[in-house]
Protein backbone atom coordinates (compact mmCIF):
# COMPACT_ATOMS: atom_id res chain seq x y z
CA UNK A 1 14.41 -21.03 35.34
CA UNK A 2 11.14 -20.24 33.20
CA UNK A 3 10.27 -17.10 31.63
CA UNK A 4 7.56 -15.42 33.27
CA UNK A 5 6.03 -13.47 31.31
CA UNK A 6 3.24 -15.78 29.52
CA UNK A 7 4.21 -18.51 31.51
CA UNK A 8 0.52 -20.04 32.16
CA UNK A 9 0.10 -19.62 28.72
CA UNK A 10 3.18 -21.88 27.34
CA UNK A 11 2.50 -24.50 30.01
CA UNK A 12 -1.14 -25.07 28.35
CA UNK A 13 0.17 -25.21 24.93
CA UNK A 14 2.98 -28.15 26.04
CA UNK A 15 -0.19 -29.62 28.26
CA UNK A 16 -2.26 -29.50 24.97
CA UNK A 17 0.59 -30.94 22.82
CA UNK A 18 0.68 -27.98 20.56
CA UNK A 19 4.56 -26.49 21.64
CA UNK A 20 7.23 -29.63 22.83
CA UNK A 21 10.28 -29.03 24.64
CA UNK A 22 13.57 -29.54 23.00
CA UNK A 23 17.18 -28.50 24.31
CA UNK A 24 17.49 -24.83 23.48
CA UNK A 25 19.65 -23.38 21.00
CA UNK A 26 20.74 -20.27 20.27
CA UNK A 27 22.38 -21.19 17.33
CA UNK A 28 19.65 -22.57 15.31
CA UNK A 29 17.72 -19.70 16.71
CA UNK A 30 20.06 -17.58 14.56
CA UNK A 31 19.82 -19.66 11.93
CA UNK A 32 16.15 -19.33 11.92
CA UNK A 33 16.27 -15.67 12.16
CA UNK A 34 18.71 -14.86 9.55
CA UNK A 35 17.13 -16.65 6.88
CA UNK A 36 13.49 -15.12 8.23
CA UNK A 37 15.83 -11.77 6.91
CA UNK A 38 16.71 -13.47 4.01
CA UNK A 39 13.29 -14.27 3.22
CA UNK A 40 12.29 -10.40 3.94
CA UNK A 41 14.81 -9.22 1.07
CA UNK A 42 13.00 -11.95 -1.60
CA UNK A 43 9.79 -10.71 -0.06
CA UNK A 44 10.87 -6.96 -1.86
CA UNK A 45 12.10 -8.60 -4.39
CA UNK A 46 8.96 -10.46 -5.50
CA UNK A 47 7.20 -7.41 -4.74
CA UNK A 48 9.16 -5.45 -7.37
CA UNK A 49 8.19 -8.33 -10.47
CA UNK A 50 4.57 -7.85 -9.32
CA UNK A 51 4.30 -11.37 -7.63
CA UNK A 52 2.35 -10.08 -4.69
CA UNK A 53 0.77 -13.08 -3.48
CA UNK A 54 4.34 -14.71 -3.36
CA UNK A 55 6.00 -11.34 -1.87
CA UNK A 56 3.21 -11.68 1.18
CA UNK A 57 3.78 -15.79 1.44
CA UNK A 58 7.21 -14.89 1.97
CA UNK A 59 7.22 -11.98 4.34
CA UNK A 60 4.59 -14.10 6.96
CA UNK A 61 7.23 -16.76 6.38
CA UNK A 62 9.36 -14.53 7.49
CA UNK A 63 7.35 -13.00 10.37
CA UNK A 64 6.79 -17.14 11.76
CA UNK A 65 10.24 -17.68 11.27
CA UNK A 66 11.43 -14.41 13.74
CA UNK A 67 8.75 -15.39 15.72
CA UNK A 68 9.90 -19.50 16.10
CA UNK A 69 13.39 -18.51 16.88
CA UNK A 70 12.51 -16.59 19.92
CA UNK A 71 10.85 -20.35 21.21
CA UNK A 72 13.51 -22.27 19.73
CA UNK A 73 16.56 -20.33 21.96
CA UNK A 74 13.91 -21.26 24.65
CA UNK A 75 13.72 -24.66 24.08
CA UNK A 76 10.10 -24.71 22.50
CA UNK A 77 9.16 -25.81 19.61
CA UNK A 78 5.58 -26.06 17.94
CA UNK A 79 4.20 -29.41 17.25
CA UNK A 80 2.25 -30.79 14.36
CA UNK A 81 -0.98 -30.06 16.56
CA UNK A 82 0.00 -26.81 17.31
CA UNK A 83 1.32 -25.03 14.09
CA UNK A 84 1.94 -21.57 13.18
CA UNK A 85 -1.07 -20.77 15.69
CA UNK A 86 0.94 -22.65 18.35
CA UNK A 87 3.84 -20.12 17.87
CA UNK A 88 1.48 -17.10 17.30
CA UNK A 89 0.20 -17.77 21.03
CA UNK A 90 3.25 -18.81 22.31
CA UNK A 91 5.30 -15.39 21.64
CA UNK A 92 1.81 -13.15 21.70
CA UNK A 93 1.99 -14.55 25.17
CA UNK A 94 5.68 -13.62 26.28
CA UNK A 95 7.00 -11.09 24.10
CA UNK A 96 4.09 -9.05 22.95
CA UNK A 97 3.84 -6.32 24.97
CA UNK A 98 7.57 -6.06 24.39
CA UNK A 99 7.87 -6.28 20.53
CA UNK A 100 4.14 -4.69 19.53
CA UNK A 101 4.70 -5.63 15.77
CA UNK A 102 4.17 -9.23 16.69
CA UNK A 103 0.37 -8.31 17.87
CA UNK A 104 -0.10 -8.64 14.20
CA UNK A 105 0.85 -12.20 13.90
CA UNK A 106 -2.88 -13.29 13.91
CA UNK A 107 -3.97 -10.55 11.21
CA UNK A 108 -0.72 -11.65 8.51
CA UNK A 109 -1.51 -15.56 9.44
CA UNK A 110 -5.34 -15.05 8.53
CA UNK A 111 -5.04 -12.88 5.41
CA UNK A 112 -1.97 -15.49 3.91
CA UNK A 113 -4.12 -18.70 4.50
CA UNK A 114 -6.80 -16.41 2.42
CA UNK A 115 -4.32 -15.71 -0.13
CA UNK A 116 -2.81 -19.24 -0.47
CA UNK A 117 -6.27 -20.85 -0.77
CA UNK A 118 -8.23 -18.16 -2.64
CA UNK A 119 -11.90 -18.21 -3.70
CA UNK A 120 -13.66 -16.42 -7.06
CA UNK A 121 -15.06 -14.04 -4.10
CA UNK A 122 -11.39 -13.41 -2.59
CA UNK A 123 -9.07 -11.11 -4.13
CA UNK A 124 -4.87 -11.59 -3.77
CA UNK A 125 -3.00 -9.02 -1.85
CA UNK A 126 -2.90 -5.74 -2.96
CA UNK A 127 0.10 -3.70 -2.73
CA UNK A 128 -0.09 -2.01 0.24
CA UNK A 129 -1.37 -5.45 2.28
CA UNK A 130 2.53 -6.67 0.99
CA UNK A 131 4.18 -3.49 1.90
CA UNK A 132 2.38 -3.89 5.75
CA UNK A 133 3.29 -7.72 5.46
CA UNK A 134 6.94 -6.78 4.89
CA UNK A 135 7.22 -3.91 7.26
CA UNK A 136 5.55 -5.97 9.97
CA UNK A 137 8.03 -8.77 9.57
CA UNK A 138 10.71 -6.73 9.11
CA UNK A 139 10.17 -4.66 12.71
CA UNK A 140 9.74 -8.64 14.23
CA UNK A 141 12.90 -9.66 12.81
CA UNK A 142 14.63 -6.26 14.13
CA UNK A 143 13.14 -6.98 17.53
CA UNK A 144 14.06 -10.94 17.60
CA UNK A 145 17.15 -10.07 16.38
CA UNK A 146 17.81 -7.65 19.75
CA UNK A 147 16.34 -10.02 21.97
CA UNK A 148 18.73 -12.60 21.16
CA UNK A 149 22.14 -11.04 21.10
CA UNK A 150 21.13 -9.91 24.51
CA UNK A 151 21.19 -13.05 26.43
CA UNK A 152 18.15 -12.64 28.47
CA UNK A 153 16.40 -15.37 27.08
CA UNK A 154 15.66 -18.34 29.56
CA UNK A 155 15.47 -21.67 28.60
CA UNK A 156 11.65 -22.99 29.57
């Protein structure tokens, strides 16, 4: 059985070659998603030393991560070709009128690459951009987390 929520969407991103299938598992999934929550708590800790650029590369690692277990208990997985936007449409798709923090996804993914590849014109992240970074991921992590300890997830 397929999920059907966001189901036309998926099917175009395997058509495309941006998500492949592999067997689902729900224990990598869990892997994935506790150390996205690891991840969060070195987020607050970079924070704290005043490494903000790191602190926000970390918490959008973190937000992905969530984000990729969902697909991987699912038996999706982005490709190459696909990428972090791959997994941004994939769960937007299916779980985003369900866990509202992930409508964010595109916002965090955007202002990171800007971060990671700065310009003279571009400034780093400011405090409060980490402190939204971190809370965002944190509330996706939270969510994911619920999701999969209740066993509604399909494989595709």
């Amino acid at each position: 059985m397929s999920w059907e929520t966001g189901s036309e969407r998926v099917r175009e991103l395997i058509s495309a070659g941006e998500l492949g299938q592999v067997p689902p598992d729900t224990r990598l999934a869990r892997r994935m998603l506790a150390d996205a929550g690891r991840h969060l708590a070195t987020a607050a800790a970079a924070e704290s030393t005043g490494d903000l650029p790191g602190a926000y590369q970390l918490a959008y690692d973190a937000l992905r991560k969530s984000a990729a277990s969902l697909l991987e208990a699912q038996g999706l997985r982005a490709t190459s070709r696909g990428g972090h936007i791959a997994v941004q449409d994939a769960v937007i798709a299916q779980f985003g009128s369900s866990i509202r923090a992930l409508r964010s996804f595109s916002r965090l993914r955007r202002a990171r690459s800007s971060f990671e590849y700065p310009s003279t014109e571009t400034p780093g992240p400011s405090e409060d951009d980490v402190k939204d970074a971190i809370r965002v991921a944190a509330e996706v992590n939270d969510a994911v987390g619920r999701v999969l300890e209740s066993g509604t997830l399909s494989p595709w």
